[in-house]
Protein backbone atom coordinates (compact mmCIF):
# COMPACT_ATOMS: atom_id res chain seq x y z
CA UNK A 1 0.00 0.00 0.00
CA UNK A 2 1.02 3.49 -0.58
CA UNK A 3 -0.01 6.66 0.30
CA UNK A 4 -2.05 7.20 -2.80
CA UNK A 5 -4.26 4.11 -1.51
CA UNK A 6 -6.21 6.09 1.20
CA UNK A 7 -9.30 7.08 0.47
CA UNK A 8 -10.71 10.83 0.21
CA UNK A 9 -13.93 11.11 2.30
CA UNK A 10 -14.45 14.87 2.32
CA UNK A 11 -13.33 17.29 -0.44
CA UNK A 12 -14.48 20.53 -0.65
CA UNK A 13 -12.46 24.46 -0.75
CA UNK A 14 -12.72 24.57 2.79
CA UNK A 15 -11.69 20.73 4.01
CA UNK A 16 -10.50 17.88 2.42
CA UNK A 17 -9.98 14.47 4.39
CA UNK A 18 -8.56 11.04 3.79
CA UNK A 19 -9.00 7.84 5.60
CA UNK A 20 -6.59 5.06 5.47
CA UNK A 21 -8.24 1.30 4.06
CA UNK A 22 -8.14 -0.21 7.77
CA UNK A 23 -10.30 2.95 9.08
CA UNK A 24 -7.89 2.99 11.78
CA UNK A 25 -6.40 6.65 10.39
CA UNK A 26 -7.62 9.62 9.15
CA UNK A 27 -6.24 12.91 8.02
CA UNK A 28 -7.44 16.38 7.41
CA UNK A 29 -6.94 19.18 5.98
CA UNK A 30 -9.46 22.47 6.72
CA UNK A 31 -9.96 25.95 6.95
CA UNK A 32 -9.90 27.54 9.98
CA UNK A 33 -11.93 30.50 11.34
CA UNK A 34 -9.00 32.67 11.62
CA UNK A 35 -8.47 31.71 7.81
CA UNK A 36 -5.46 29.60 8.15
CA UNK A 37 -5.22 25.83 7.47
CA UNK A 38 -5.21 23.29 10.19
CA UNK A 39 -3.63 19.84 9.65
CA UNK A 40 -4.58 16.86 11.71
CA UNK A 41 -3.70 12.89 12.14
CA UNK A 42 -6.13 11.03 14.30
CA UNK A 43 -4.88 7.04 14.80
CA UNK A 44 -7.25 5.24 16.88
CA UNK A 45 -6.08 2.64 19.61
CA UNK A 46 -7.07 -0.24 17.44
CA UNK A 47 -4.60 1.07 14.57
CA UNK A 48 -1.33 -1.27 14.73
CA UNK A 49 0.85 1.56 15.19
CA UNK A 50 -1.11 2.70 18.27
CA UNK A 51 -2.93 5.67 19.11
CA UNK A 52 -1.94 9.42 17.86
CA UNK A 53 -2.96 12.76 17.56
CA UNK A 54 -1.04 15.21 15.89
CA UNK A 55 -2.23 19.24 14.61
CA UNK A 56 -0.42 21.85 12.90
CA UNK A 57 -1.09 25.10 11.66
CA UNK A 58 -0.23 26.38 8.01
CA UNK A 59 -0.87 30.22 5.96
CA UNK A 60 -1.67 28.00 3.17
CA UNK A 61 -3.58 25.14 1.81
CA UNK A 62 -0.44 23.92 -0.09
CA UNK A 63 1.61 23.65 2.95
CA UNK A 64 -0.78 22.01 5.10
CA UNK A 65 -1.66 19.17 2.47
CA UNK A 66 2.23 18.56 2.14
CA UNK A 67 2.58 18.03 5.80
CA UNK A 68 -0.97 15.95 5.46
CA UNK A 69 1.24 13.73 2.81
CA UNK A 70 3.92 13.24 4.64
CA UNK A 71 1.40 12.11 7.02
CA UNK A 72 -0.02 9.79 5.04
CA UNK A 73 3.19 8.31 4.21
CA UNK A 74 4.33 8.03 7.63
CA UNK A 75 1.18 6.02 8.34
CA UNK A 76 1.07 4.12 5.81
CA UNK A 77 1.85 0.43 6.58
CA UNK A 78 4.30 -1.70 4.67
């Protein structure tokens, strides 16, 4: 599996999100009310890497779905 595998279950101009096969991960992208763009990884406790919660703050779209890639990447399994 690669990144490219997970599936998007939200995609509009203000939010887009993507959930990994298992269910176990999900990442998002949005639009803030302060107009910035929030980034964040939710792994559940049943996902085999464990649980996680990550969020990051970005100016710009672009830069938070790069760091929602490498996100994606990072969790996705072998």
């Amino acid at each position: 599996m690669d990144a490219d595998e997970w599936h998007v279950v939200d995609d509009d101009e203000d939010r887009t999100e993507w959930e990994r096969p298992d269910r176990f991960v999900r990442v998002v992208v949005r639009r803030t009310a302060a107009d910035e763009w929030a980034v964040t990884l939710d792994a559940l406790e049943q996902a085999p890497e464990g649980p996680a919660y990550e969020r990051e703050t970005y100016t710009n779209r672009e830069a938070a779905t790069d760091r929602a890639r490498v996100w994606r990447e990072r969790y996705t399994p072998d």
